[in-house]
Protein backbone atom coordinates (compact mmCIF):
# COMPACT_ATOMS: atom_id res chain seq x y z
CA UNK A 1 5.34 22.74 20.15
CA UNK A 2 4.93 25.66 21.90
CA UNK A 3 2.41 26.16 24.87
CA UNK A 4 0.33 28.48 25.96
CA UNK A 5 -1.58 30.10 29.12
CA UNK A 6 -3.33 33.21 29.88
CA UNK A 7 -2.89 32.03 33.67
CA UNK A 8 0.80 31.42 35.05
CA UNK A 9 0.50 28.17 36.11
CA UNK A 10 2.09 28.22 39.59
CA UNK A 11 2.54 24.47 40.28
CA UNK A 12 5.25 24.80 37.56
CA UNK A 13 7.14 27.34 39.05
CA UNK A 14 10.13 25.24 40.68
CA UNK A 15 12.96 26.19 42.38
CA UNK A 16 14.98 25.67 38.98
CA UNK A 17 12.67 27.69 37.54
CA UNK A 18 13.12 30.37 39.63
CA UNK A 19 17.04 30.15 40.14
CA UNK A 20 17.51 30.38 36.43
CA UNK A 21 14.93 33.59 35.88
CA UNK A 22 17.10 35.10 38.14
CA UNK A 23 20.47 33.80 36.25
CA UNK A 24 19.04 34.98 32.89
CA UNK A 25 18.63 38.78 34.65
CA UNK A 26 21.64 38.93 36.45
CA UNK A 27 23.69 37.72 33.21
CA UNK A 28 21.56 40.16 30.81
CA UNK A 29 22.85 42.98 33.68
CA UNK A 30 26.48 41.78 33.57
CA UNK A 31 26.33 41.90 29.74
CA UNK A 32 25.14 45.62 29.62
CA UNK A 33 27.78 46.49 31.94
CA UNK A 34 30.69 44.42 30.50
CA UNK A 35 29.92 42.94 27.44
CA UNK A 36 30.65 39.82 28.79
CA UNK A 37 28.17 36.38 28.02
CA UNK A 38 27.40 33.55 30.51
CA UNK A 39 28.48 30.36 29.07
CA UNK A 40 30.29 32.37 25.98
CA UNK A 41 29.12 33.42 22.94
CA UNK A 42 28.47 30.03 21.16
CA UNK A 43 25.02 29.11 22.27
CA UNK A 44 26.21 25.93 21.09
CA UNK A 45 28.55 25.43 24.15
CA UNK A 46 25.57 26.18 26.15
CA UNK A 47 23.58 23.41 28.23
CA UNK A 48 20.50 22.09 27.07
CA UNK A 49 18.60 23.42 30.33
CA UNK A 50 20.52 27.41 29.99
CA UNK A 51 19.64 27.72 26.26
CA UNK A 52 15.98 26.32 26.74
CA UNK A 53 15.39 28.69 29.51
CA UNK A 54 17.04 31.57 27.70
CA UNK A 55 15.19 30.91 24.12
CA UNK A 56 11.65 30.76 26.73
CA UNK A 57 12.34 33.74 28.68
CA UNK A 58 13.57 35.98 25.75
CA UNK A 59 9.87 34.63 24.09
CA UNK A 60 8.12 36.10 26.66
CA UNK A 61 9.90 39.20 26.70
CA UNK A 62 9.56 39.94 22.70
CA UNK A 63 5.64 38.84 22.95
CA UNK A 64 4.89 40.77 26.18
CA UNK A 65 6.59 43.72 24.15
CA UNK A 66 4.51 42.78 21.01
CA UNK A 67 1.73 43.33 23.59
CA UNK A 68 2.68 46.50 24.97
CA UNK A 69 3.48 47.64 21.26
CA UNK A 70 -0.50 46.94 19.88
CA UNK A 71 -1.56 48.43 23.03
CA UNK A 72 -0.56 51.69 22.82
CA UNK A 73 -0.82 52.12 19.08
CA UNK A 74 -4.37 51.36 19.51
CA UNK A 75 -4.54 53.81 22.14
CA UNK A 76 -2.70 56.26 20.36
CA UNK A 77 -5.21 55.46 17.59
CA UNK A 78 -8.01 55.77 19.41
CA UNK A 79 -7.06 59.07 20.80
CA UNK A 80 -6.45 60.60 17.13
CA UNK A 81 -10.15 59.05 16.21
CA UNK A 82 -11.90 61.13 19.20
């Protein structure tokens, strides 16, 4: 079931939290510089905690995107309307 807030809810930002955030970045960084994958390619190798983080953060991304996306075509619509 999937969750969700219009607020970031700050008393569950842990230090976990946090640590792996900055994992997922620094491994998406090594990966467009190398090629290389944290944990391998297999997300099946992966540990429960890594691949739930990943599949959450890469969730966010693609909807804040989505966002971003509607935004500016509306704008962009808007404009052509004036």
């Amino acid at each position: 079931m999937d969750v969700e807030s219009l607020a970031c809810p700050v008393s569950c930002i842990t230090p976990e939290s946090k640590r792996d955030l900055g994992r997922f970045y620094q491994q998406e960084r090594a990966h467009k510089a190398t090629g290389g994958v944290l944990y391998g390619a297999d997300s099946a190798d992966w540990n429960c905690r890594w691949f739930d983080a990943v599949n959450i953060i890469q969730a966010e991304i693609e909807r804040a995107n989505g966002a971003f996306e509607r935004a500016k075509a509306a704008y962009v619509a808007s404009k052509r309307n004036q």
